[in-house]
N, C-alpha and C. Protein backbone atom coordinates (compact mmCIF):
# COMPACT_ATOMS: atom_id res chain seq x y z
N UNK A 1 11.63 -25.22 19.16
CA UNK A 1 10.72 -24.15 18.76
C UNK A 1 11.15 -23.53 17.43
N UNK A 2 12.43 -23.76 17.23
CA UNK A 2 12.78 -22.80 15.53
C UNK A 2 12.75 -23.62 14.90
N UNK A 3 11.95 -24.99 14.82
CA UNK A 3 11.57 -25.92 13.31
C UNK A 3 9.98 -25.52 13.22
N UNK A 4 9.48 -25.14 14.76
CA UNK A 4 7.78 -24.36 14.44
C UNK A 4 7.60 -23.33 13.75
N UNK A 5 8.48 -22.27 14.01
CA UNK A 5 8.37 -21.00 13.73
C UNK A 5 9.37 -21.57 11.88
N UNK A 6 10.10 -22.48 11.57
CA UNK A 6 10.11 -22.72 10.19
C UNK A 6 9.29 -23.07 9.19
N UNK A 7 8.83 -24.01 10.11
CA UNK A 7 7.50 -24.73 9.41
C UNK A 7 6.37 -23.20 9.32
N UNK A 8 5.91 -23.19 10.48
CA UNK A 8 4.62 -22.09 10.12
C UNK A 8 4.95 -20.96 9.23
N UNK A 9 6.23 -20.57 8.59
CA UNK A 9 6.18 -19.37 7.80
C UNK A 9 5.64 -19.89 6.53
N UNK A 10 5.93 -20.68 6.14
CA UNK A 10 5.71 -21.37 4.90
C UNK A 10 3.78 -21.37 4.72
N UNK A 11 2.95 -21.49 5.76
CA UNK A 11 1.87 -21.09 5.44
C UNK A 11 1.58 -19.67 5.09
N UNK A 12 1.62 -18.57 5.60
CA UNK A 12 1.57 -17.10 5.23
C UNK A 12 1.60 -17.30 3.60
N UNK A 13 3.17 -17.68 3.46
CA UNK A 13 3.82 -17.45 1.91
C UNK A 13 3.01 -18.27 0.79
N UNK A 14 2.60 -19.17 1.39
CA UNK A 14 1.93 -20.00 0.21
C UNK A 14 0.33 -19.56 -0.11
N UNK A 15 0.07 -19.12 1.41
CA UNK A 15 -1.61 -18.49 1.04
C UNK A 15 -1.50 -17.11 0.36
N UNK A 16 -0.24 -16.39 0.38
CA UNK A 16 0.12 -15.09 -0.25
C UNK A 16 -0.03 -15.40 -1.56
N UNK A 17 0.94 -16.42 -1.92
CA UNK A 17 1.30 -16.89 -3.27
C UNK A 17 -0.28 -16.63 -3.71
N UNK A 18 -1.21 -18.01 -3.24
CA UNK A 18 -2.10 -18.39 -4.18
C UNK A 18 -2.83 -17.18 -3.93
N UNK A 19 -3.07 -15.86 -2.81
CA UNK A 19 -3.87 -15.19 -3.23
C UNK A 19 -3.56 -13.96 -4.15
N UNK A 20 -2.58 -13.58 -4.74
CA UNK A 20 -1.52 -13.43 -5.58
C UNK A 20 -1.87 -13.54 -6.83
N UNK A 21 -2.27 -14.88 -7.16
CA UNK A 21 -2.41 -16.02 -8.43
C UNK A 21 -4.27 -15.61 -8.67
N UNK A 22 -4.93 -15.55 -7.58
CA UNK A 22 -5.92 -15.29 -7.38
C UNK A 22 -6.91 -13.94 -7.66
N UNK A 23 -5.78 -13.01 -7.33
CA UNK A 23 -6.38 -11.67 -7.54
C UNK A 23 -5.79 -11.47 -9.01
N UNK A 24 -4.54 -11.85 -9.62
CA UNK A 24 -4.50 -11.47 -11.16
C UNK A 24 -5.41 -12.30 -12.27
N UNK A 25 -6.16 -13.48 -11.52
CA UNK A 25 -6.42 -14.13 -12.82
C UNK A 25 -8.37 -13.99 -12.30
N UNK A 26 -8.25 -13.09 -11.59
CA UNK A 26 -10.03 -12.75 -11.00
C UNK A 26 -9.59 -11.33 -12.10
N UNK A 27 -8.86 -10.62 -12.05
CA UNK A 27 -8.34 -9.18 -12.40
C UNK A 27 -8.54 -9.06 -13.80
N UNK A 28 -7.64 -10.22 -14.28
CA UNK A 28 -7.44 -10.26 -16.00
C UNK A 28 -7.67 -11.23 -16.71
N UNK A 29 -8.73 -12.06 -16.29
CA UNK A 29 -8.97 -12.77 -16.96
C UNK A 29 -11.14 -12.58 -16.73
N UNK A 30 -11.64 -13.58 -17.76
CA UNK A 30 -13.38 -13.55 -17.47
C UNK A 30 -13.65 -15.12 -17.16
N UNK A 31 -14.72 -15.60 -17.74
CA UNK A 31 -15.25 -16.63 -17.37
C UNK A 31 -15.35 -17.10 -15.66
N UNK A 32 -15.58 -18.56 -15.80
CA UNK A 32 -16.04 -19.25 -14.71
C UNK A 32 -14.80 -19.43 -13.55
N UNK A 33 -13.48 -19.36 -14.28
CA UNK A 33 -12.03 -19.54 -13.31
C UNK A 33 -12.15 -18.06 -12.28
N UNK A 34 -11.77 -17.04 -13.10
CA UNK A 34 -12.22 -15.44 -12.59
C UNK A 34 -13.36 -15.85 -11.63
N UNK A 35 -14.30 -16.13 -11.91
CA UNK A 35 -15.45 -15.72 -10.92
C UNK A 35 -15.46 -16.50 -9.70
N UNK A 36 -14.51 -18.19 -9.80
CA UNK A 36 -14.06 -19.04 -8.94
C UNK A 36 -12.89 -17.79 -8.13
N UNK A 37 -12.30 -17.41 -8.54
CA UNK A 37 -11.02 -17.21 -8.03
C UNK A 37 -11.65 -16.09 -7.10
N UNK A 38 -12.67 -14.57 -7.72
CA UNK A 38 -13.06 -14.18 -7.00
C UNK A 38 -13.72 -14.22 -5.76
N UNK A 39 -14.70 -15.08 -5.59
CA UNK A 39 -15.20 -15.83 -4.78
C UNK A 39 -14.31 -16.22 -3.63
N UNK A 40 -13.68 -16.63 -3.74
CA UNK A 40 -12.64 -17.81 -3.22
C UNK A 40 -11.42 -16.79 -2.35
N UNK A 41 -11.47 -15.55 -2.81
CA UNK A 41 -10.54 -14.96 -2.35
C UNK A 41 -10.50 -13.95 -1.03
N UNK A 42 -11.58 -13.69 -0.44
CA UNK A 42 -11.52 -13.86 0.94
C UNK A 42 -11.53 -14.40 1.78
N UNK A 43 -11.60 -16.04 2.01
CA UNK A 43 -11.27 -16.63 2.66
C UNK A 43 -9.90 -17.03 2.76
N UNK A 44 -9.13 -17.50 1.76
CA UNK A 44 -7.60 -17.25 1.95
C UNK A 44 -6.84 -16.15 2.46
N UNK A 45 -7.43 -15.32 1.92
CA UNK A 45 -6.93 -13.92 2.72
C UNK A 45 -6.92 -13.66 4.26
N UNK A 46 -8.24 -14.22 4.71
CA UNK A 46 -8.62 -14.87 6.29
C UNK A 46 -7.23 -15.63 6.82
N UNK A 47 -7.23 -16.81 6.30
CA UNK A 47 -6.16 -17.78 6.36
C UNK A 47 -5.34 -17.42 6.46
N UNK A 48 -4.40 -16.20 5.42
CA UNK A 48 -3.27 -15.49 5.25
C UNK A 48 -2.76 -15.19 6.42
N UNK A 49 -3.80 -14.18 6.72
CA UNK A 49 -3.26 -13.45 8.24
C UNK A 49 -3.35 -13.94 9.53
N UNK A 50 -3.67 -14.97 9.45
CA UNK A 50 -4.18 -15.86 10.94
C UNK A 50 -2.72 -16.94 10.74
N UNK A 51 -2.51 -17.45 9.64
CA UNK A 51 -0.59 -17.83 9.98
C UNK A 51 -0.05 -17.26 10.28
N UNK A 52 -0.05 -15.76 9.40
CA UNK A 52 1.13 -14.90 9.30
C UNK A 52 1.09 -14.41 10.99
N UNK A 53 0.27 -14.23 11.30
CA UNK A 53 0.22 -13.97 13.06
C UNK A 53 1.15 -15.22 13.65
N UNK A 54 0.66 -16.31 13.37
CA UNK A 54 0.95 -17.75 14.17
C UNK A 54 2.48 -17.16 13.37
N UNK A 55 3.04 -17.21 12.48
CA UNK A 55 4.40 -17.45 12.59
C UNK A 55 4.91 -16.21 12.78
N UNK A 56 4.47 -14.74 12.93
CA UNK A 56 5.35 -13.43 13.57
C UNK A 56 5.72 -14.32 14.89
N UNK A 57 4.45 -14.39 15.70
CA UNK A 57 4.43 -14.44 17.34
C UNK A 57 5.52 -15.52 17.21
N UNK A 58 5.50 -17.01 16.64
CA UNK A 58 6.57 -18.10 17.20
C UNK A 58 7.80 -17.60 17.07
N UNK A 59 8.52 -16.52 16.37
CA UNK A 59 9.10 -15.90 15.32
C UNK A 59 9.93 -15.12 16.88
N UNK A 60 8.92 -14.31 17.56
CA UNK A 60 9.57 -13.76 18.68
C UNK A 60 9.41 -14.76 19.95
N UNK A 61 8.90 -16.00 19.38
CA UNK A 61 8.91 -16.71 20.92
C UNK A 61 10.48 -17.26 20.63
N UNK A 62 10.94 -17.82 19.65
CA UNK A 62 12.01 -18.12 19.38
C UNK A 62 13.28 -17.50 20.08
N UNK A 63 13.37 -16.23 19.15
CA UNK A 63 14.70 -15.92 19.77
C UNK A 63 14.69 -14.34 20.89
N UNK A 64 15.56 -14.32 21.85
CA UNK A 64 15.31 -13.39 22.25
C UNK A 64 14.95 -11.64 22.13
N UNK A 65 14.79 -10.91 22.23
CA UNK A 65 14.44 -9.59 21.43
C UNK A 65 15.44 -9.09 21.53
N UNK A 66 16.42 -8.78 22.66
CA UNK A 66 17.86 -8.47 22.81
C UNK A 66 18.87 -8.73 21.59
N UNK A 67 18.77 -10.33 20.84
CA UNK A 67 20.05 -10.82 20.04
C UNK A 67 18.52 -10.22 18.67
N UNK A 68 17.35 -10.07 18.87
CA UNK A 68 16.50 -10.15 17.44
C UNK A 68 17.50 -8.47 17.04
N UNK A 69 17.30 -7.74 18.18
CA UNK A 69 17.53 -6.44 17.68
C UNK A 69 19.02 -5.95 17.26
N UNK A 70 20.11 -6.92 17.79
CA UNK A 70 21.48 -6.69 17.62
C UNK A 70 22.08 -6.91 15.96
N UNK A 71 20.96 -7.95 15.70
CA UNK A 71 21.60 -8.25 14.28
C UNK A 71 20.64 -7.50 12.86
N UNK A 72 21.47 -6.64 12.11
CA UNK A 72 20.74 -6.14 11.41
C UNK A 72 19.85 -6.81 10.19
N UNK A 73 20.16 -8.20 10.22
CA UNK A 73 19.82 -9.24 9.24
C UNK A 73 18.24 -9.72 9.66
N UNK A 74 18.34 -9.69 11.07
CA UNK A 74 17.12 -10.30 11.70
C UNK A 74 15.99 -8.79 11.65
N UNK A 75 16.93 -7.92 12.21
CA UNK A 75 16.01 -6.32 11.76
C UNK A 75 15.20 -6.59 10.71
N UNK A 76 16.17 -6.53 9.63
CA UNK A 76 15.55 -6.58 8.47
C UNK A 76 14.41 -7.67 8.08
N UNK A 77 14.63 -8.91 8.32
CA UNK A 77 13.47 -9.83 8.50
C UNK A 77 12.23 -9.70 8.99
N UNK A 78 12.47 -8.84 10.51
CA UNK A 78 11.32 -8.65 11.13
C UNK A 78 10.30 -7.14 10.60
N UNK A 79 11.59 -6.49 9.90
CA UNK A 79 10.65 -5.44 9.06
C UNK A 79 10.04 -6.09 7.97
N UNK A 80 10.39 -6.61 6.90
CA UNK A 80 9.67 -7.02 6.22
C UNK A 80 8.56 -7.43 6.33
N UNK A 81 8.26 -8.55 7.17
CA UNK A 81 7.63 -9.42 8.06
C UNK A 81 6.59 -8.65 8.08
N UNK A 82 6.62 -7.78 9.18
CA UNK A 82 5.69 -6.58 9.40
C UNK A 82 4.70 -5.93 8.56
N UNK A 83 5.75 -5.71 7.46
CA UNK A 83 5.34 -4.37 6.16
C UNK A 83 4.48 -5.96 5.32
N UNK A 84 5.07 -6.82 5.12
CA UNK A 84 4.17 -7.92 4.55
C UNK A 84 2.82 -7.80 5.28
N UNK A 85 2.40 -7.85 6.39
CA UNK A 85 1.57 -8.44 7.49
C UNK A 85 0.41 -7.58 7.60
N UNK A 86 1.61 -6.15 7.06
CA UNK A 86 0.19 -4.43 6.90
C UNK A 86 -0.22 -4.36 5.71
N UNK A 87 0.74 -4.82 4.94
CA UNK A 87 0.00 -4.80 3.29
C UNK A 87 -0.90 -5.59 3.13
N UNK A 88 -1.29 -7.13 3.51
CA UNK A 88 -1.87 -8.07 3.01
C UNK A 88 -3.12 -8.01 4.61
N UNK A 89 -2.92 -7.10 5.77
CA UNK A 89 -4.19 -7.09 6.09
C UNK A 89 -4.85 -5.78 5.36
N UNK A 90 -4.62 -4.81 4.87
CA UNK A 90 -4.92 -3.80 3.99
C UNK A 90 -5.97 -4.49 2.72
N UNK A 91 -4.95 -5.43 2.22
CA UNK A 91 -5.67 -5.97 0.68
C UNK A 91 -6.72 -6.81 1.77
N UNK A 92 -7.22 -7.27 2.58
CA UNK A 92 -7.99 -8.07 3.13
C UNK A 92 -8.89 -7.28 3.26
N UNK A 93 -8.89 -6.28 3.77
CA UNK A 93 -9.41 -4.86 4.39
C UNK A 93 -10.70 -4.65 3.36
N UNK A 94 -9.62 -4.05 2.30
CA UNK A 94 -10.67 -3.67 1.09
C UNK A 94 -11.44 -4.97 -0.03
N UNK A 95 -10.71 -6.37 0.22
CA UNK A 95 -11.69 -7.44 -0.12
C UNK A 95 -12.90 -7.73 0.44
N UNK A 96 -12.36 -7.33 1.33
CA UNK A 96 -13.65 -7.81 2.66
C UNK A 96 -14.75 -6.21 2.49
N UNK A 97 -14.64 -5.22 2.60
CA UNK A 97 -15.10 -3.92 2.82
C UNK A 97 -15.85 -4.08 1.25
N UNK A 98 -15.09 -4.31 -0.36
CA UNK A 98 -15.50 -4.14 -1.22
C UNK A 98 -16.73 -5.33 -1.90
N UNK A 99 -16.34 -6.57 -1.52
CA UNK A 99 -16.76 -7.80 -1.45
C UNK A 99 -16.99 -7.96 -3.27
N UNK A 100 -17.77 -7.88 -3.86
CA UNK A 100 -18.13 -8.03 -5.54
C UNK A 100 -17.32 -6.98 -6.55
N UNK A 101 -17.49 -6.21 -5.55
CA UNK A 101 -17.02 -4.68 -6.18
C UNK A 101 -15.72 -4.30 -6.49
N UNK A 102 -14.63 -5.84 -5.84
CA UNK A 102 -13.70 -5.51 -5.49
C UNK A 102 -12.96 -5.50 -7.14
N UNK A 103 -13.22 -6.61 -8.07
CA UNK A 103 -12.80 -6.26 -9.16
C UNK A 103 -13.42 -5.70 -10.29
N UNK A 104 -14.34 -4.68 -9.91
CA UNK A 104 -14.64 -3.92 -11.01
C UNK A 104 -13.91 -2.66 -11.10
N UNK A 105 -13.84 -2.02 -12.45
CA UNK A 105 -13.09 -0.64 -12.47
C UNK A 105 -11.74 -0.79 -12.15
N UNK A 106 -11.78 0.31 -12.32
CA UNK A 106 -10.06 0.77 -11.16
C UNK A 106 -9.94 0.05 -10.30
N UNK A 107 -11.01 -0.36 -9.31
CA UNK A 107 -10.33 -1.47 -8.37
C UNK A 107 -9.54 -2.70 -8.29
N UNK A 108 -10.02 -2.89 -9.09
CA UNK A 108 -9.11 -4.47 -9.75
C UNK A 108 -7.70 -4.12 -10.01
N UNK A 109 -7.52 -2.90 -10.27
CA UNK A 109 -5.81 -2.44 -10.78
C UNK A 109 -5.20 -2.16 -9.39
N UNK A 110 -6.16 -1.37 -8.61
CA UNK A 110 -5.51 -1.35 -7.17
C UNK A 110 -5.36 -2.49 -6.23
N UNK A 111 -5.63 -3.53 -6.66
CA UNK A 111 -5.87 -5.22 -5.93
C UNK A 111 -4.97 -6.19 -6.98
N UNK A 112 -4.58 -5.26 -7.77
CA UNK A 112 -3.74 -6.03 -8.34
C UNK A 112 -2.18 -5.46 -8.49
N UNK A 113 -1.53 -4.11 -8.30
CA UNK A 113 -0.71 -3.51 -7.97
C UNK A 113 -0.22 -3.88 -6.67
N UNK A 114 -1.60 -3.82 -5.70
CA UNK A 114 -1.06 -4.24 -3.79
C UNK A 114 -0.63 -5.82 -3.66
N UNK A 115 -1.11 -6.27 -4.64
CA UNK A 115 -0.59 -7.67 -4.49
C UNK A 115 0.34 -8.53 -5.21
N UNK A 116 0.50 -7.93 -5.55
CA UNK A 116 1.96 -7.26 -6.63
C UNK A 116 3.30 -6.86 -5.71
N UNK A 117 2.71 -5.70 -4.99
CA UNK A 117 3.54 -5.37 -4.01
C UNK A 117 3.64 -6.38 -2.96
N UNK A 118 2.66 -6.80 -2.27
CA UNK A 118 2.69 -7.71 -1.37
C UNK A 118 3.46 -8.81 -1.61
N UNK A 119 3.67 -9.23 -3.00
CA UNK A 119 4.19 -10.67 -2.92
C UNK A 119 5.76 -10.67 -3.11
N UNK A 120 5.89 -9.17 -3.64
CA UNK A 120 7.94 -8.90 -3.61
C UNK A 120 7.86 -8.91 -2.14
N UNK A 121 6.92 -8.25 -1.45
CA UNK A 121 7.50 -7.78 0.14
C UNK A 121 7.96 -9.41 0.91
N UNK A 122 6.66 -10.02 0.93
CA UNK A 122 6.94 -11.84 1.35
C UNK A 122 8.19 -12.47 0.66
N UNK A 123 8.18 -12.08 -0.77
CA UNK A 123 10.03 -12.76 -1.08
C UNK A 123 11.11 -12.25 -0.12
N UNK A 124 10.94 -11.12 -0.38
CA UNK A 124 12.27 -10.38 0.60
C UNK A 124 12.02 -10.87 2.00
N UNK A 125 11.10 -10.94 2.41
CA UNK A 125 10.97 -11.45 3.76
C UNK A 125 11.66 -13.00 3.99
N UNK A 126 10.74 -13.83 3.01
CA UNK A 126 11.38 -15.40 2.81
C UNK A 126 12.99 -15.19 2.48
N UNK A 127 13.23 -14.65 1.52
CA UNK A 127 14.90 -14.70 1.40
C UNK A 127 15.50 -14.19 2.34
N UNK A 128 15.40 -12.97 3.27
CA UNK A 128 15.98 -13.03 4.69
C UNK A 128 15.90 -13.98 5.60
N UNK A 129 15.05 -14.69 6.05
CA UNK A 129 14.48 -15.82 5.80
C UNK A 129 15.63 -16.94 6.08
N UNK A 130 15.75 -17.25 4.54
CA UNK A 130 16.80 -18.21 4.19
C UNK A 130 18.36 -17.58 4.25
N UNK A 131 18.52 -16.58 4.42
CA UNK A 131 19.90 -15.93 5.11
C UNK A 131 19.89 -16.64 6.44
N UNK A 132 19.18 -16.54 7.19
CA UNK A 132 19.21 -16.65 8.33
C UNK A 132 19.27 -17.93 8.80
N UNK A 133 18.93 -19.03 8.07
CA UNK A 133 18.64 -20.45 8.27
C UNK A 133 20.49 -20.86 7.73
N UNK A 134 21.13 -19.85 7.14
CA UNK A 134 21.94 -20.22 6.36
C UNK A 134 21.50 -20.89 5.05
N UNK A 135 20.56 -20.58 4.13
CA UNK A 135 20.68 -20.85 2.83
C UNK A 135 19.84 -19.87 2.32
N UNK A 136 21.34 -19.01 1.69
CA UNK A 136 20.50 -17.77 0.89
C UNK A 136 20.31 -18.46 -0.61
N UNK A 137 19.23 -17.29 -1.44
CA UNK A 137 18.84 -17.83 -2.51
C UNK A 137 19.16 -16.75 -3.51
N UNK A 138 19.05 -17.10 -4.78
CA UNK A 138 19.34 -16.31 -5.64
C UNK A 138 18.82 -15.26 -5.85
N UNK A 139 17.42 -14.99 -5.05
CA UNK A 139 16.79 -13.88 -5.28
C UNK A 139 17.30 -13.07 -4.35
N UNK A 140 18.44 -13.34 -3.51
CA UNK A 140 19.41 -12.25 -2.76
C UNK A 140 19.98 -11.41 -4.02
N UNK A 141 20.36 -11.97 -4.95
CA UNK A 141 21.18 -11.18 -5.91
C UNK A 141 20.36 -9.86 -6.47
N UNK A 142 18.96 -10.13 -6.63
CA UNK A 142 18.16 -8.96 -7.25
C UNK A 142 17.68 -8.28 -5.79
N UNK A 143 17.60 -8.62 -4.45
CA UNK A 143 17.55 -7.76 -3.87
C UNK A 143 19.05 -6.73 -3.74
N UNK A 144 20.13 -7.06 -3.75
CA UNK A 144 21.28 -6.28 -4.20
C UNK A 144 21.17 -5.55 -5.01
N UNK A 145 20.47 -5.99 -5.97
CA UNK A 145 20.80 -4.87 -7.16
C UNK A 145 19.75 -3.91 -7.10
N UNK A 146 19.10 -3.99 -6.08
CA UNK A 146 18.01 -3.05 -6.03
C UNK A 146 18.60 -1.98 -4.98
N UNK A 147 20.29 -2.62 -4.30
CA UNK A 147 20.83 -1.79 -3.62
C UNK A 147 20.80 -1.99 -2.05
N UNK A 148 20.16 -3.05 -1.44
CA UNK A 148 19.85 -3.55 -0.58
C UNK A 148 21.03 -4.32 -0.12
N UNK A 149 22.31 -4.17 0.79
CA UNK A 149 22.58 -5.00 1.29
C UNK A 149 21.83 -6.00 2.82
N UNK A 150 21.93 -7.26 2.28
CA UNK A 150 20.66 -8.22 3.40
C UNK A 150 21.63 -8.04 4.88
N UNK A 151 22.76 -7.62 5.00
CA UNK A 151 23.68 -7.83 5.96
C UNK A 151 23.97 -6.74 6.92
N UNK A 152 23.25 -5.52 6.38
CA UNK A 152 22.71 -4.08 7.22
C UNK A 152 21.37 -3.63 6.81
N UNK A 153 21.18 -2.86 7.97
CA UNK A 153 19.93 -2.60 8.42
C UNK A 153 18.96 -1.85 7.02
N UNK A 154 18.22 -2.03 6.36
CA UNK A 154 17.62 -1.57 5.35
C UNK A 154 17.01 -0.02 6.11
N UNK A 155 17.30 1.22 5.61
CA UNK A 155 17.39 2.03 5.92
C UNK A 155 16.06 3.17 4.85
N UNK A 156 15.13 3.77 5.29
CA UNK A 156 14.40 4.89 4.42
C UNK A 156 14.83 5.79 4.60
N UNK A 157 15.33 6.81 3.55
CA UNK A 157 15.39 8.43 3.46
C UNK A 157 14.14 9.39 4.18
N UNK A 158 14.09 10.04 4.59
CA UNK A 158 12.97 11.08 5.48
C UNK A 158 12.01 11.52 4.33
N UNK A 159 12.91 11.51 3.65
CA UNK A 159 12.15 12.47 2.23
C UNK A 159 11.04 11.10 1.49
N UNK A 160 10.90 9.82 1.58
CA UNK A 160 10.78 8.59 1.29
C UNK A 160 9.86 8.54 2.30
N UNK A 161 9.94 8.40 3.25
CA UNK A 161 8.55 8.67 4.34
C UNK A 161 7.58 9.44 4.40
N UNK A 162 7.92 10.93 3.92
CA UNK A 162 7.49 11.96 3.90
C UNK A 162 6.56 11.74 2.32
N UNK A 163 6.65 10.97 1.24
CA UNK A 163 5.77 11.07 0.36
C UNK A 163 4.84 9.91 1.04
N UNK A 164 5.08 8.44 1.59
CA UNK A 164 4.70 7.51 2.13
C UNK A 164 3.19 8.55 2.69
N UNK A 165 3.63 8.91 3.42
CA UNK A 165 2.85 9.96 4.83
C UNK A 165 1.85 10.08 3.57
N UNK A 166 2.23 11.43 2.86
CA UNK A 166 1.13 11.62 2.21
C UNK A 166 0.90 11.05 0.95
N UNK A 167 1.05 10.28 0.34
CA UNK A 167 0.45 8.89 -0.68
C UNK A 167 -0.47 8.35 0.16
N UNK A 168 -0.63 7.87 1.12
CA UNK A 168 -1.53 7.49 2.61
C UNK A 168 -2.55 8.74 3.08
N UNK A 169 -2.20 9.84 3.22
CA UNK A 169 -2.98 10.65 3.63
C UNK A 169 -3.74 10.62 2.30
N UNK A 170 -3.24 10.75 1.13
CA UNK A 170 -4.05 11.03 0.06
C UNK A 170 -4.95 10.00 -0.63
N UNK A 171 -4.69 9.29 -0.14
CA UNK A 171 -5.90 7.85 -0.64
C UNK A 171 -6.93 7.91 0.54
N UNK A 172 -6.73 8.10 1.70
CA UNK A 172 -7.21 7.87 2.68
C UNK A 172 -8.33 8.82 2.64
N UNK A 173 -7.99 10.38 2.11
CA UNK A 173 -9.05 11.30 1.65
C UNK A 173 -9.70 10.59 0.88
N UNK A 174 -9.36 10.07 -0.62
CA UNK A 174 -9.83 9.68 -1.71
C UNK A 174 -10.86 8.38 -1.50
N UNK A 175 -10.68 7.77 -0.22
CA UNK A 175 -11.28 7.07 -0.08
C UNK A 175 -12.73 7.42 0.98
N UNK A 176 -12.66 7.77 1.51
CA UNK A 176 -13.52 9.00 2.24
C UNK A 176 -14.63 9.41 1.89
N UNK A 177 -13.77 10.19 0.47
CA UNK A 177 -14.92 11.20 -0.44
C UNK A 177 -15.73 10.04 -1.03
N UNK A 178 -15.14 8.88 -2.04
CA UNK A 178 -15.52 8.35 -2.55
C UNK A 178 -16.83 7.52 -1.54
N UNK A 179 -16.37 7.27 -0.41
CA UNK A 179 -17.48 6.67 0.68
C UNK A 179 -18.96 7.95 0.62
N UNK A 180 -18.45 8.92 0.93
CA UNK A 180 -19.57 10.06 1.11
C UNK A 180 -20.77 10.34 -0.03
N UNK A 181 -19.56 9.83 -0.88
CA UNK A 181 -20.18 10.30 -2.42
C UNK A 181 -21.36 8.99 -2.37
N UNK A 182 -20.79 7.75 -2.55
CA UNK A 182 -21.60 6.95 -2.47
C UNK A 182 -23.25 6.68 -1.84
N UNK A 183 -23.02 7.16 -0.69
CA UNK A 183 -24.00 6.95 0.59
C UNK A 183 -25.18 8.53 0.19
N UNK A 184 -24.46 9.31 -0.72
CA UNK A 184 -25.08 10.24 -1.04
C UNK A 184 -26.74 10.37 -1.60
N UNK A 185 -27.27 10.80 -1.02
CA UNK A 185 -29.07 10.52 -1.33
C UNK A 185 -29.49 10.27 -2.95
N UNK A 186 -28.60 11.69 -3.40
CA UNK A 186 -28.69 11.89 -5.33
C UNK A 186 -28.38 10.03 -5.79
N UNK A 187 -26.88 10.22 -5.41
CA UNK A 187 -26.29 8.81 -5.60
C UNK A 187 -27.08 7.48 -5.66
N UNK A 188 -27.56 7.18 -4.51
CA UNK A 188 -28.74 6.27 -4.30
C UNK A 188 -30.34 6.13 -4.91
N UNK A 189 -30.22 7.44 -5.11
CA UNK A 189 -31.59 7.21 -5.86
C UNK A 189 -31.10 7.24 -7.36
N UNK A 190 -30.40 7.61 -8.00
CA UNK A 190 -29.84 7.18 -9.28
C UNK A 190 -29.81 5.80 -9.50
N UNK A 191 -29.28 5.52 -8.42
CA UNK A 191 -29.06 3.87 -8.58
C UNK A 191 -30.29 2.83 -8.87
N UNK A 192 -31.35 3.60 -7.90
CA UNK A 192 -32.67 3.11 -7.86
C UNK A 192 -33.27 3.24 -9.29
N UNK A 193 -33.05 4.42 -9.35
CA UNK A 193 -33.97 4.17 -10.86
C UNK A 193 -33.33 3.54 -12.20
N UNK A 194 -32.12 3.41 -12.13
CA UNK A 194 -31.56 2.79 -13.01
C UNK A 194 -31.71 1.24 -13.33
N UNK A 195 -32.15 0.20 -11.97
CA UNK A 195 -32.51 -0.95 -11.66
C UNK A 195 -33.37 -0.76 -11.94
């Protein structure tokens, strides 16, 4: 069972990758590639999270939860894991919710920042990863220097949660208003007459 749960991570990471590759060159670039890439990018995103499920779950069919939780190496794996799994159903969230819309404006910077973020979170995940298989990689060295030892438990400050909390509460408004605003009668009929 731990050559399944090896094999299946490698899908998540690679549909991350290309949707990654996907949202910066829909983001910053024009023509016919952009409008391919846009297109194209909710269905991988689909894909994304339907491995990344298949390899969490083999992930705990593997080893027991008792030895998962004793070692702070595997902690750390399975957080990542996680925080990968919420970020990239999030960016799915608002691909799917925004659909055309997703790279116009400001949005495109916010789909391109989260996936940005998303794709350090999947390294760190993969390079714990390869700790664990016994073959770490060099990108252990820049998670160090970011202060991270891979060999204890990666730890948040309260005060670090506490902006988390509300950076989250505060988009979550922002996103809200911006819904209300939209659906707004003025709003809609502006729109109308402008077409």
């Amino acid at each position: 069972m731990t050559g399944i749960h090896h094999m299946l991570v490698h899908f998540p990471e690679a549909f991350w990758a290309l949707a990654t590759l996907m949202i910066l060159v829909g983001a910053l670039s024009r023509g016919r590639l952009a409008e391919i890439a846009q297109a194209a990018l909710l269905p991988v995103l689909v894909l994304s999270l339907l491995a990344a499920l298949a390899a969490i779950v083999s992930g705990f069919l593997v080893w027991p939860m008792e030895a998962n939780l004793a070692s702070p190496l595997v902690r750390n794996h399975i957080l990542m894991a996680l925080w990968s799994l919420g970020l990239w159903t999030l960016i799915t969230a608002l691909a799917w919710q925004a659909r055309d819309a997703a790279f116009i404006d400001s949005r495109r910077w916010a789909l391109v920042f989260l996936a940005l973020l998303g794709g350090g979170l999947f390294a760190i995940t993969g390079t714990l990863g390869g700790h664990l298989a016994g073959a770490p990689t060099a990108f252990s060295a820049l998670v160090g220097a970011l202060g991270w030892n891979v060999y204890t438990t990666f730890y948040v400050p309260y005060w670090v949660l506490a902006v988390m909390v509300l950076v989250g509460l505060g988009c979550a408004w922002l996103g809200v208003r911006e819904f209300r605003q939209s659906r707004s009668p003025k709003r809609v009929k502006s729109r109308v007459t402008i077409s």
